[in-house]
C-alpha atoms as a PDB file:
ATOM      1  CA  UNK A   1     -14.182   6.798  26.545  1.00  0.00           C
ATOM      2  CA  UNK A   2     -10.616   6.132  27.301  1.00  0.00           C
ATOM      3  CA  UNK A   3      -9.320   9.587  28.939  1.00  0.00           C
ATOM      4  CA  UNK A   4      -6.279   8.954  26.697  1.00  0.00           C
ATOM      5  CA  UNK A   5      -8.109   9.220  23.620  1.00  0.00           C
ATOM      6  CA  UNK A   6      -7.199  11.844  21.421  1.00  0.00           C
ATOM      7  CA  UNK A   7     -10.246  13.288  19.406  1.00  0.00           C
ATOM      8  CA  UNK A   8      -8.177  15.200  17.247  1.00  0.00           C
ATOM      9  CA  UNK A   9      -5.899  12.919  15.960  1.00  0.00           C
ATOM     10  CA  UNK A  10      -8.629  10.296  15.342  1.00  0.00           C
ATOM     11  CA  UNK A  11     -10.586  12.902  13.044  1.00  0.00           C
ATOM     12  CA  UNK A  12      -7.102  13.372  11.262  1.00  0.00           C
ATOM     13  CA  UNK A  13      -7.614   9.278  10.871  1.00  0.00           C
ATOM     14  CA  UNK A  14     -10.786   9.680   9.675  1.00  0.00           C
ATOM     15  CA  UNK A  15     -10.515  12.254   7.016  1.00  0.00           C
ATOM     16  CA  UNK A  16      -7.349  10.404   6.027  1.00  0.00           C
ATOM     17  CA  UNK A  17      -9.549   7.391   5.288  1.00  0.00           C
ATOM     18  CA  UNK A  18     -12.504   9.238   3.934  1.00  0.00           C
ATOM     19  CA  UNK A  19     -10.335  10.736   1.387  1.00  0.00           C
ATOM     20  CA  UNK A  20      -8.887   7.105  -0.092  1.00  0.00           C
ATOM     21  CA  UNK A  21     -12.754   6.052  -0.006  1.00  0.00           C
ATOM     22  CA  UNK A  22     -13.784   8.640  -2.072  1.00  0.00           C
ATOM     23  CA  UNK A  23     -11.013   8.812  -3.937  1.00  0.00           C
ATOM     24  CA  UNK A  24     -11.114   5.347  -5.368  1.00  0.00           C
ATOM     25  CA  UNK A  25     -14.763   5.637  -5.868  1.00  0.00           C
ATOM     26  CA  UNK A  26     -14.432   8.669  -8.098  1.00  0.00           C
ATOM     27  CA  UNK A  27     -11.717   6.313 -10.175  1.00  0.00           C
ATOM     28  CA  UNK A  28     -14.464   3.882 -10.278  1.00  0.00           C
ATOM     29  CA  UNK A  29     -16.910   6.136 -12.180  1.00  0.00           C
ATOM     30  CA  UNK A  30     -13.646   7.432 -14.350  1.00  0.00           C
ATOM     31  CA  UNK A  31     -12.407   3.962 -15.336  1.00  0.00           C
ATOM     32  CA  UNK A  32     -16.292   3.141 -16.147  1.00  0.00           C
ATOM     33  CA  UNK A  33     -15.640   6.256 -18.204  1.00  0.00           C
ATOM     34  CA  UNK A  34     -12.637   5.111 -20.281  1.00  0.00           C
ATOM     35  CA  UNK A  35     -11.247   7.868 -18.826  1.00  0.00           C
ATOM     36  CA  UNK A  36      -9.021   5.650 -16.610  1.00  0.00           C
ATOM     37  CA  UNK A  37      -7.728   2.855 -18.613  1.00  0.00           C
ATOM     38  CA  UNK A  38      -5.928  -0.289 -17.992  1.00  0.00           C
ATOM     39  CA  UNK A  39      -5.560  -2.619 -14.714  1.00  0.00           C
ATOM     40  CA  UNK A  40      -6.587  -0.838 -11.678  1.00  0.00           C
ATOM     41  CA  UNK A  41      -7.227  -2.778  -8.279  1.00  0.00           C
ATOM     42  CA  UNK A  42      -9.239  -0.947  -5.452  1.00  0.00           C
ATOM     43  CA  UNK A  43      -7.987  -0.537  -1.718  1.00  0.00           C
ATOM     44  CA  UNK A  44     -11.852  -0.083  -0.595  1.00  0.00           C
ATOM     45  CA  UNK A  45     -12.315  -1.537   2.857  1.00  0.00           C
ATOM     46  CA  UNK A  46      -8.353  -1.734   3.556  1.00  0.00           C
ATOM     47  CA  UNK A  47      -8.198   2.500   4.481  1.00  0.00           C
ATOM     48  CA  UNK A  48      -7.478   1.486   8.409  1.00  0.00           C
ATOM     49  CA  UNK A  49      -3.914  -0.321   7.304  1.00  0.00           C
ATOM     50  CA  UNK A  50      -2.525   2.310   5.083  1.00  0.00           C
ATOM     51  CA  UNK A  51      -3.147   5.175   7.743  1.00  0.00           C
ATOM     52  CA  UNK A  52      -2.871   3.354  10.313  1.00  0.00           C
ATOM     53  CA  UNK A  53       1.001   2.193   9.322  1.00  0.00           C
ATOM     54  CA  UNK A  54       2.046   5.653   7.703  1.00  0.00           C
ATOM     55  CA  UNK A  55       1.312   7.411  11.606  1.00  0.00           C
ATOM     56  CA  UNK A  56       4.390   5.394  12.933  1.00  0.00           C
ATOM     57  CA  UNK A  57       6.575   6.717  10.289  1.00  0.00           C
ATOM     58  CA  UNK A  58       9.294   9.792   9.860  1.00  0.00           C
ATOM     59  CA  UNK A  59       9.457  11.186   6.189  1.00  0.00           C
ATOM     60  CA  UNK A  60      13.281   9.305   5.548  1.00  0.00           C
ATOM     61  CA  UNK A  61      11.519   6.011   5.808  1.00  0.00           C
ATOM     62  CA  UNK A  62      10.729   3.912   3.076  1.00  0.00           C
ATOM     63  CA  UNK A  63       7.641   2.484   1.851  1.00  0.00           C
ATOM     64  CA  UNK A  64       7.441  -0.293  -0.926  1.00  0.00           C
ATOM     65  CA  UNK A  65       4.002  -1.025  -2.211  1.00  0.00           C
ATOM     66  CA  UNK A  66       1.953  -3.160  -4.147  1.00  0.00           C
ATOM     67  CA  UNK A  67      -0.587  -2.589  -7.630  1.00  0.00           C
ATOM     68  CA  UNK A  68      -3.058  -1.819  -4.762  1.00  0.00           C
ATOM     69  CA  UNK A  69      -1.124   0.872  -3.611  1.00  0.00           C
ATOM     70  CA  UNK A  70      -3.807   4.249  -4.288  1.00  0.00           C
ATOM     71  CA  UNK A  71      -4.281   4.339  -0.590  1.00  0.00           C
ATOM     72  CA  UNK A  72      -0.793   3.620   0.259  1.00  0.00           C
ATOM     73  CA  UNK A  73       0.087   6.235  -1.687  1.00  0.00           C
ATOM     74  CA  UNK A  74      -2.500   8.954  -0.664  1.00  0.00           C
ATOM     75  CA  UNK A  75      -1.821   8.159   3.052  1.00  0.00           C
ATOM     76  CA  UNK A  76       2.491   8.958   2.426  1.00  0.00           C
ATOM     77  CA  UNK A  77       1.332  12.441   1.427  1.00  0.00           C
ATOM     78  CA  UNK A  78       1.477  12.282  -2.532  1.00  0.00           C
ATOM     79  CA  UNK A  79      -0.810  14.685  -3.809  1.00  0.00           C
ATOM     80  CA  UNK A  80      -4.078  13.333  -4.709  1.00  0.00           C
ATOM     81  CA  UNK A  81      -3.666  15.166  -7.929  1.00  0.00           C
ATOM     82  CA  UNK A  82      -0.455  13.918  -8.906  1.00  0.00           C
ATOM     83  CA  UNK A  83      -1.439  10.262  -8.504  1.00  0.00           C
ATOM     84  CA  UNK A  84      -5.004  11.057 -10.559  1.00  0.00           C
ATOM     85  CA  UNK A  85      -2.977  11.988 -13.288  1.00  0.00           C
ATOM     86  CA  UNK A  86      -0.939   9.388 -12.922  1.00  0.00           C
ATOM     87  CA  UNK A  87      -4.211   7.574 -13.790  1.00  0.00           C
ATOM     88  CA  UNK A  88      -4.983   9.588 -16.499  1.00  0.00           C
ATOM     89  CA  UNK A  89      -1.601   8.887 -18.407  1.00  0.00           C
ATOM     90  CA  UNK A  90      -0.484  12.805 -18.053  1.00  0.00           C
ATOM     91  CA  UNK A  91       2.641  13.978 -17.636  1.00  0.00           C
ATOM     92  CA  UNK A  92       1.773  15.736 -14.155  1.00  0.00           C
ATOM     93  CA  UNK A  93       1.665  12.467 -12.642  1.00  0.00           C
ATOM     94  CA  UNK A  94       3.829  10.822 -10.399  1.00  0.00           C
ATOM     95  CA  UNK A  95       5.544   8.668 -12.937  1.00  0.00           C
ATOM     96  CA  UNK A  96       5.261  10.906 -15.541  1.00  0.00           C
ATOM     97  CA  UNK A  97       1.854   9.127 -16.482  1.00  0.00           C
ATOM     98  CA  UNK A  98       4.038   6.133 -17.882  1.00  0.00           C
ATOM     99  CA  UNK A  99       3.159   3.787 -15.123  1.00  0.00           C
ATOM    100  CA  UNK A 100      -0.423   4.350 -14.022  1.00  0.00           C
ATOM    101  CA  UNK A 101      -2.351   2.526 -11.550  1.00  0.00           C
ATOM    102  CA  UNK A 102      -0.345  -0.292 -10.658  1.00  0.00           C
ATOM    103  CA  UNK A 103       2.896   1.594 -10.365  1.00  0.00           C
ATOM    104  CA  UNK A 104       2.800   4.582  -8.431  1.00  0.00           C
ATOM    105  CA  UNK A 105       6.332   6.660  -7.662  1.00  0.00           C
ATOM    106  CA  UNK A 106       7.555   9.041  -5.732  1.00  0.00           C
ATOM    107  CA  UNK A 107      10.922   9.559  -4.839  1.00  0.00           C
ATOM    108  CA  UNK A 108      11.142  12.808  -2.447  1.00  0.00           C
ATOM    109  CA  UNK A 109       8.535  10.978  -0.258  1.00  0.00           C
ATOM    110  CA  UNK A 110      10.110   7.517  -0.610  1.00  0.00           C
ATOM    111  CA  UNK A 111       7.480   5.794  -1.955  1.00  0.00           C
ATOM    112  CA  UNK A 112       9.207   2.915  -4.616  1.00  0.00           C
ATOM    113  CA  UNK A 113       6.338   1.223  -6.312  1.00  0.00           C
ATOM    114  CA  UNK A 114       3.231   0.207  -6.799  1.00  0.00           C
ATOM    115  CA  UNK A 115       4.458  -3.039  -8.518  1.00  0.00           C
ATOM    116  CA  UNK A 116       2.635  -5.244 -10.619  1.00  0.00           C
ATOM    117  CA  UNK A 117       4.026  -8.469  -9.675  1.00  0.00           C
ATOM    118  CA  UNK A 118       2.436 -10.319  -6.802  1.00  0.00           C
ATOM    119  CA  UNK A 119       5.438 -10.566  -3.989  1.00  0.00           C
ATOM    120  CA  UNK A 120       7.829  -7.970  -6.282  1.00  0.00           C
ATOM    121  CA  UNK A 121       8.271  -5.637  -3.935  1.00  0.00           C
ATOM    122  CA  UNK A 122      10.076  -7.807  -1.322  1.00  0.00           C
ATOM    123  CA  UNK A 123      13.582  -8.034  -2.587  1.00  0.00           C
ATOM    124  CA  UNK A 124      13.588  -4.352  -3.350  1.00  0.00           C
ATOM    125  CA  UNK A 125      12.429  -3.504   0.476  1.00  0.00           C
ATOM    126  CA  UNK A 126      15.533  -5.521   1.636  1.00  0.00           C
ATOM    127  CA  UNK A 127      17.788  -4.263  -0.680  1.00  0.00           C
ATOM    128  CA  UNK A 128      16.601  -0.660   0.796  1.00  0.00           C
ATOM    129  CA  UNK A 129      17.024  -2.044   4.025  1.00  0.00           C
ATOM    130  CA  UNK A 130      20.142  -3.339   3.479  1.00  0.00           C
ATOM    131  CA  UNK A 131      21.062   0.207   2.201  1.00  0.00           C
ATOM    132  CA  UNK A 132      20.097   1.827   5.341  1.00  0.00           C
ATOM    133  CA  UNK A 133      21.932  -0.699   7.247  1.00  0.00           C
ATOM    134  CA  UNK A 134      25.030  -0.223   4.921  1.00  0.00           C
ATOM    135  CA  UNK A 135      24.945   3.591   5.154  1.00  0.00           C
ATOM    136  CA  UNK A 136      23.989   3.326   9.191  1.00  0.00           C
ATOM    137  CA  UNK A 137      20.626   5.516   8.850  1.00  0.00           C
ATOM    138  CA  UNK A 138      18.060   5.077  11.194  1.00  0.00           C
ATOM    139  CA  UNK A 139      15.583   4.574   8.885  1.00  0.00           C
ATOM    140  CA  UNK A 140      13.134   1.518   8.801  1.00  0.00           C
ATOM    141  CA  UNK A 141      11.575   0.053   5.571  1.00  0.00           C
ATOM    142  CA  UNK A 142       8.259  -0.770   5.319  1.00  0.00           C
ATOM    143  CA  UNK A 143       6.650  -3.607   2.497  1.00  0.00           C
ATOM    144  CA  UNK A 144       3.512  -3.925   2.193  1.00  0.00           C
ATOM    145  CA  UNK A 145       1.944  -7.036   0.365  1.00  0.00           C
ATOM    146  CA  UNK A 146      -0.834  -9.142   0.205  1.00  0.00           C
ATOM    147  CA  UNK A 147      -1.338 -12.649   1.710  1.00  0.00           C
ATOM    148  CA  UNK A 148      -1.191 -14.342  -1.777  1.00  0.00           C
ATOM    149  CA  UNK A 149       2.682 -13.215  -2.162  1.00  0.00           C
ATOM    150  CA  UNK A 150       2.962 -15.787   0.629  1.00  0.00           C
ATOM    151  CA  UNK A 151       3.097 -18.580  -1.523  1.00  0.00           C
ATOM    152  CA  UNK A 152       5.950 -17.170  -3.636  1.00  0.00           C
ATOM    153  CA  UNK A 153       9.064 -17.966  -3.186  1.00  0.00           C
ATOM    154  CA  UNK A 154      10.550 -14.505  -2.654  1.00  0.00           C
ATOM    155  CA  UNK A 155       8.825 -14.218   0.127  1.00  0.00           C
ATOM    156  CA  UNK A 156      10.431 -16.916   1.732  1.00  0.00           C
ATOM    157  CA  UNK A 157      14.039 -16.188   0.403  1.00  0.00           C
ATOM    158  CA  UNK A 158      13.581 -12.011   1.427  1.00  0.00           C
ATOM    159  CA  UNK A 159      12.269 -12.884   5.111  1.00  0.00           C
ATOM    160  CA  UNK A 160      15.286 -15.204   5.722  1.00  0.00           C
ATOM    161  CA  UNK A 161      18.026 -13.233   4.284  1.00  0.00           C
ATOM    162  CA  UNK A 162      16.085 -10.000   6.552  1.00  0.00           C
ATOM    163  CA  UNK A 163      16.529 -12.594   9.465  1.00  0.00           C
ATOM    164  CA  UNK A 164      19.361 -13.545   8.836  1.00  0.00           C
ATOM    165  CA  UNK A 165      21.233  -9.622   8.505  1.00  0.00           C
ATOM    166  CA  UNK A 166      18.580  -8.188  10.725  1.00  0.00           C
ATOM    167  CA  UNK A 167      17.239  -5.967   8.471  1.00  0.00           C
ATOM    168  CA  UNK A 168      15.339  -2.661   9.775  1.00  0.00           C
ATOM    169  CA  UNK A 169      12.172  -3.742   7.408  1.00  0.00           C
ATOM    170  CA  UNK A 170       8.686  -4.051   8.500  1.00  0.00           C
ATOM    171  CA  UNK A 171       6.910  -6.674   6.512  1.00  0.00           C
ATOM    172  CA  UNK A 172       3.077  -5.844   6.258  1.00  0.00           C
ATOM    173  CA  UNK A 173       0.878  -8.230   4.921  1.00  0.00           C
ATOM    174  CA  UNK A 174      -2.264  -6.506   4.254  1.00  0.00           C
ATOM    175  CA  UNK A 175      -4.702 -10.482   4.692  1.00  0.00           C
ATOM    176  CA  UNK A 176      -7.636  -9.542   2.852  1.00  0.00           C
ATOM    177  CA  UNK A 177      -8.587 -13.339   2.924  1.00  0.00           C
ATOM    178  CA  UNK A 178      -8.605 -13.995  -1.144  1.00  0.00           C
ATOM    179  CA  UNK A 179      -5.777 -13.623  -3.066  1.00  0.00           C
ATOM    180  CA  UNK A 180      -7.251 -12.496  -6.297  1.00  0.00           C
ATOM    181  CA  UNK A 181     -10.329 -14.954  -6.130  1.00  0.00           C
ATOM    182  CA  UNK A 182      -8.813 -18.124  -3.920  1.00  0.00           C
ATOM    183  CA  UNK A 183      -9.505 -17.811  -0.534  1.00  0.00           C
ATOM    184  CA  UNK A 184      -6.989 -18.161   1.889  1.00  0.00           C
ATOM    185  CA  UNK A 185      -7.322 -21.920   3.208  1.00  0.00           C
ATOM    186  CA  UNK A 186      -7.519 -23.003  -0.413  1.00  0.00           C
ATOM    187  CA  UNK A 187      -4.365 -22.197  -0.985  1.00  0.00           C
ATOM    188  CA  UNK A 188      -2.365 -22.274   2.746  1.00  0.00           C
ATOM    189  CA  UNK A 189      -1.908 -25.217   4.690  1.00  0.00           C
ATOM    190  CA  UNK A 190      -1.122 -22.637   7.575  1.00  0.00           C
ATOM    191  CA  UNK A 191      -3.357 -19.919   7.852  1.00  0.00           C
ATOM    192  CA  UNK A 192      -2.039 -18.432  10.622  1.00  0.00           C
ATOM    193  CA  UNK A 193       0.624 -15.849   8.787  1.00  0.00           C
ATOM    194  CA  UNK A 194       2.181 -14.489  11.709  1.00  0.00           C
ATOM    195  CA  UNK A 195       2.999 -17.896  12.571  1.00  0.00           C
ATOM    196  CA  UNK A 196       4.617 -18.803   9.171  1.00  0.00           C
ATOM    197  CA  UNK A 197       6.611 -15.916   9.308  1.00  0.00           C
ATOM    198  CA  UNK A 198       7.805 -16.462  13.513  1.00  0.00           C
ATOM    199  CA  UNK A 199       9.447 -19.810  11.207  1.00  0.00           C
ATOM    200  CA  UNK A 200      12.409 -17.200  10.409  1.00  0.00           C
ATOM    201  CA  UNK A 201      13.130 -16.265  13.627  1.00  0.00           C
ATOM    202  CA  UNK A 202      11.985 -13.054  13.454  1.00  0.00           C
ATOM    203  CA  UNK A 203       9.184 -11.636  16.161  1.00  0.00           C
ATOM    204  CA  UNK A 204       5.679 -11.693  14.183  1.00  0.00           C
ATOM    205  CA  UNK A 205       1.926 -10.781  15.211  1.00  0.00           C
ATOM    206  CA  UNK A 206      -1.337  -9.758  13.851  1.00  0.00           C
ATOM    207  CA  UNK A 207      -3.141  -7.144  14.598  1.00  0.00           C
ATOM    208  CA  UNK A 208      -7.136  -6.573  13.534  1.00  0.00           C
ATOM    209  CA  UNK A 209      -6.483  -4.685  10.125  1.00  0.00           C
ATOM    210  CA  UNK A 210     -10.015  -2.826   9.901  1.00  0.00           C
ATOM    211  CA  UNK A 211      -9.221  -0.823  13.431  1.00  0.00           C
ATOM    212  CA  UNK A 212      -7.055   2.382  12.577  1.00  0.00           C
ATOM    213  CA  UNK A 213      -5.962   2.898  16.164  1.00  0.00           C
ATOM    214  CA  UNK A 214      -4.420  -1.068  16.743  1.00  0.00           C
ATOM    215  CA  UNK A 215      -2.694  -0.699  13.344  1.00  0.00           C
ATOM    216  CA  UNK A 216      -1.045   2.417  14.770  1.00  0.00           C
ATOM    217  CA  UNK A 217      -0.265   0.811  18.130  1.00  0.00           C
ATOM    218  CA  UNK A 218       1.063  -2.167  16.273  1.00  0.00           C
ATOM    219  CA  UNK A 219       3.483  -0.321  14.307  1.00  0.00           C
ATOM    220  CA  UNK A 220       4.546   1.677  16.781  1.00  0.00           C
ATOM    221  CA  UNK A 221       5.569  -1.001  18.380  1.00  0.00           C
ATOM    222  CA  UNK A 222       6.926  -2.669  15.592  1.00  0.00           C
ATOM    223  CA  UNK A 223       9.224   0.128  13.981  1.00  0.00           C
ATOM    224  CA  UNK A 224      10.054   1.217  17.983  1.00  0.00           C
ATOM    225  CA  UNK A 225      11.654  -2.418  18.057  1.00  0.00           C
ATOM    226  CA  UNK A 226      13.102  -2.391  14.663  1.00  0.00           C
ATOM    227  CA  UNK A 227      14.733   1.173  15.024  1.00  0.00           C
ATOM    228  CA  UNK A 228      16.326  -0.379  18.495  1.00  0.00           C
ATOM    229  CA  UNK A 229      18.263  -2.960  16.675  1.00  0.00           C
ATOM    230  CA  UNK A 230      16.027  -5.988  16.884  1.00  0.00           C
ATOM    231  CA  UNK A 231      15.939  -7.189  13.224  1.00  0.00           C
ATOM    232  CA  UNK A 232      12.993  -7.198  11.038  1.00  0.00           C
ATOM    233  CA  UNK A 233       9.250  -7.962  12.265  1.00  0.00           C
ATOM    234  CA  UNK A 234       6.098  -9.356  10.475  1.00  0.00           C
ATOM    235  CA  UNK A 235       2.873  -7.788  10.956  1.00  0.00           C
ATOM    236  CA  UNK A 236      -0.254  -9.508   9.482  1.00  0.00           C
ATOM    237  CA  UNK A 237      -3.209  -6.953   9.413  1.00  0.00           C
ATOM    238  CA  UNK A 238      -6.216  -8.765   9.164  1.00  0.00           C
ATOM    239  CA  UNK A 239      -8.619  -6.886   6.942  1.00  0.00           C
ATOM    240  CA  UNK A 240     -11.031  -7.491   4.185  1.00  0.00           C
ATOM    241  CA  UNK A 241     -11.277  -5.811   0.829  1.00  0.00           C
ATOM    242  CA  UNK A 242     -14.949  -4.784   0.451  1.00  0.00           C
ATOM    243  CA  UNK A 243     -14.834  -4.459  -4.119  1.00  0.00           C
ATOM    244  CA  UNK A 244     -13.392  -7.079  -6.215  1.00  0.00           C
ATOM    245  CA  UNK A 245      -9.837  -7.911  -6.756  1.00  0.00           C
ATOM    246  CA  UNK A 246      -9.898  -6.078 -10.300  1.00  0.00           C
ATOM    247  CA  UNK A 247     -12.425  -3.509 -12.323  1.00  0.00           C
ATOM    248  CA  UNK A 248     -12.206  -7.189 -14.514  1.00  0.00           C
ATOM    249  CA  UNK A 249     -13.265  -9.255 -11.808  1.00  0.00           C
ATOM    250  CA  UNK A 250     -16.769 -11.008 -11.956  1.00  0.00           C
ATOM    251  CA  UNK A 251     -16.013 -11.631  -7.893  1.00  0.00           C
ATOM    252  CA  UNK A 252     -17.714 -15.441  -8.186  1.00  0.00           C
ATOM    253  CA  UNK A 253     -15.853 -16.820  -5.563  1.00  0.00           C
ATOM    254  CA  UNK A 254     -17.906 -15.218  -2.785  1.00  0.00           C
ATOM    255  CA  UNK A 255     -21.211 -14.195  -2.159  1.00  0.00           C
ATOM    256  CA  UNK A 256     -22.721 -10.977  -2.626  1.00  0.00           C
ATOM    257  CA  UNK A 257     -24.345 -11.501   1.210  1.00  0.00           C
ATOM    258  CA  UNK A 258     -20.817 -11.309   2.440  1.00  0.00           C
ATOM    259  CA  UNK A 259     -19.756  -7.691   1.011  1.00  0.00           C
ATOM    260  CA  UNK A 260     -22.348  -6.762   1.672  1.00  0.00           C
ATOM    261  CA  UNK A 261     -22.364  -6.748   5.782  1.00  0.00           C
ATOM    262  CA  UNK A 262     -18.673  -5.925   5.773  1.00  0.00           C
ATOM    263  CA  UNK A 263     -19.921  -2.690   4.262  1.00  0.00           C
ATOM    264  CA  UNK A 264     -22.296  -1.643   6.830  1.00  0.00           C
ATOM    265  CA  UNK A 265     -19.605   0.738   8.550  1.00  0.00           C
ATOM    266  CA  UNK A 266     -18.986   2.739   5.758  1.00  0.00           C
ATOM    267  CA  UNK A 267     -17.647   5.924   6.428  1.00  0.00           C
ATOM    268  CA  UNK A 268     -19.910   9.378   5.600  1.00  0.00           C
ATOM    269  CA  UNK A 269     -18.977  12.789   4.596  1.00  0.00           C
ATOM    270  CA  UNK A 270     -17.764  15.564   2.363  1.00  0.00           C
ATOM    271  CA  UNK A 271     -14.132  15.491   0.850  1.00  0.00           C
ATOM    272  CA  UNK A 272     -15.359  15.655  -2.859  1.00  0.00           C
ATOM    273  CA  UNK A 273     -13.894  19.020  -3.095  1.00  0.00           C
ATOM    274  CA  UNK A 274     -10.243  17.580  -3.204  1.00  0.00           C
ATOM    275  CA  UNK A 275     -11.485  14.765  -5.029  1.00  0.00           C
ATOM    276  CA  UNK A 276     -13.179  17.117  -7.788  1.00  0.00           C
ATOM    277  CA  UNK A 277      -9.872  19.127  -7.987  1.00  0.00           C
ATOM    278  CA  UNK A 278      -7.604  16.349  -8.681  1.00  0.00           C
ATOM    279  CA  UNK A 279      -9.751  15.200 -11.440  1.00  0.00           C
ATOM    280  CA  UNK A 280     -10.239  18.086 -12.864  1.00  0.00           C
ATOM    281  CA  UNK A 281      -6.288  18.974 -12.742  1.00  0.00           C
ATOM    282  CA  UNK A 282      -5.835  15.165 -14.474  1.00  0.00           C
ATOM    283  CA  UNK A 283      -8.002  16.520 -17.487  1.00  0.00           C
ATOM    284  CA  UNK A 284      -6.201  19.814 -17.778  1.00  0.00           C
ATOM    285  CA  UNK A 285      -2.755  18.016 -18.046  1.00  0.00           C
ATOM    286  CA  UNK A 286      -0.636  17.167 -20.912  1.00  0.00           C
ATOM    287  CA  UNK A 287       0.373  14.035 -22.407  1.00  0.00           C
ATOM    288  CA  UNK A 288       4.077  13.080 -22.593  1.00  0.00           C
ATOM    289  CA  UNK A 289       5.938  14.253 -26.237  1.00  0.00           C
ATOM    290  CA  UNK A 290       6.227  11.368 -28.146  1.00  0.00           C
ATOM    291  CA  UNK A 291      10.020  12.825 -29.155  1.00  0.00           C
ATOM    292  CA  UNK A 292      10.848  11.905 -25.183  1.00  0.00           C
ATOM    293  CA  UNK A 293       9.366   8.542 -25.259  1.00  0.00           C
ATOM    294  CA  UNK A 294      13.557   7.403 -24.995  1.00  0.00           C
ATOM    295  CA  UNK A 295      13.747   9.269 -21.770  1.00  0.00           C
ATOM    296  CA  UNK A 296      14.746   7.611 -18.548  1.00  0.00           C
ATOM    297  CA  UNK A 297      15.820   4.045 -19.912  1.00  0.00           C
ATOM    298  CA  UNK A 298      19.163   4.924 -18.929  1.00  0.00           C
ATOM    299  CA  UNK A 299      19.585   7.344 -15.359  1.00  0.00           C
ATOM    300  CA  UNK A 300      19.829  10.895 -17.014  1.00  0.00           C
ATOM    301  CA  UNK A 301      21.863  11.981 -13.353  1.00  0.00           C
ATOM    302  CA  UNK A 302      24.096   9.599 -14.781  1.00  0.00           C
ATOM    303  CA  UNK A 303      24.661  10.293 -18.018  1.00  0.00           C
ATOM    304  CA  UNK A 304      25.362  13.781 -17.154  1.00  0.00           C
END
């Protein structure tokens, strides 16, 4: 064992995963339920990036997300039972229950979104970025997104204006290999992503996205460099999602074979008791008043 190892802090890693696994599989038996409604996409088999990244992190940094953002959001430190009744639609949750799954909020820990829109979070990481650099904070912005947003154009246009200011934002692209259900050499002439993004003059690496302990190392090192003034950096975390894209997703793109020996390592033990409690606080809370369905279309802070 490496004498630097610290046994401690890898059970913290550990239980930090654990509780996103079993967290998303209770939301599977809910949303088979009807007790979870609408889209909801699972982070199963991507735990190592989420807590991985969020160890390199101070609480004033940023973190913008995508609509597979349950781990994301666990991993920042937002109450597991404010994002399950954020699931349930109740007014306890995060947003109020008005955005659900795919849009996840929380602005004392800086956590803007859970967005629904493949590549959507980009401009509004560099327009936090560009806020911290405006302000001078020494904060760094972190953006996660999957490898499909590489194909859209603000991903392009955000990493070369980020360049081109030198940003303090971390891109993370979580490369799960299929973009919904199109694997990734079906639909990049490039596969290498670190590469494509090293195009915008900007350092870039991968980093193997299913090992908790590189992820941190990599980030580290990545949000070290960033808070010394060295512009934005790309870090592709190569890791596999082990459910299908969607709870609507027949998943016939790959076969069955192939989940199922990425899911040999699964992770074992007890953290049902949270789990249980967060559920059962979802089903105890209210529903919004219709007579405030109006609120927060216009900034009540400024309208007062």
């Amino acid at each position: 064992m490496n004498a630097d190892f610290d046994t401690d802090h890898a059970e913290q890693l550990y239980r930090e995963m654990l509780r996103i696994r079993r967290f998303e599989e209770r939301c599977v038996e809910l949303y088979s339920a009807t007790k979870i409604r609408g889209f909801m996409h699972l982070y199963i088999g991507e735990e190592a990036v989420a807590v991985g990244v969020m160890q390199a992190l101070t609480p004033a940094d940023a973190i913008v997300s995508t609509y597979r953002e349950h781990g994301h959001a666990l991993a920042r430190g937002i109450p597991a039972a404010s994002i399950m009744a954020e699931m349930f639609g109740r007014i306890e949750g995060c947003s109020r229950g008005r955005g659900g799954s795919m849009h996840l909020f929380d602005v004392g820990s800086r956590f803007y979104g859970g967005n629904a829109i493949v590549g959507g979070g980009l401009p509004i990481a560099v327009g936090l970025a560009l806020a911290d650099r405006m302000q001078q904070r020494d904060n760094v912005t972190v953006c996660f997104f999957g490898e499909g947003a590489v194909a859209e154009g603000e991903f392009h246009e955000c990493l070369n204006l980020a360049a081109l200011w030198r940003l303090p934002v971390l891109f993370c692209c979580e490369n799960n290999l299929y973009a919904m259900g199109t694997a990734l050499e079906r639909s990049e002439s490039e596969t290498d992503l670190a590469l494509k993004a090293a195009s915008y003059e900007m350092a870039a690496w991968w980093v193997d996205g299913m090992d908790v302990l590189a992820v941190e190392h990599s980030t580290r090192r990545a949000v070290d460099a960033i808070r010394a003034g060295d512009g934005p950096i790309f870090l592709e975390c190569r890791t596999y999602r082990f459910r299908a894209h969607s709870m609507y997703d027949p998943e016939l793109y790959r076969e069955r074979t192939e989940v199922e020996e990425a899911d040999e390592a699964r992770m074992e033990a007890e953290v049902s008791a949270e789990v249980d409690a967060a559920v059962a606080a979802a089903e105890a809370g209210g529903w919004e008043p219709a007579e405030d369905l109006a609120r927060f279309v216009y900034s009540e802070a400024a309208a007062s």
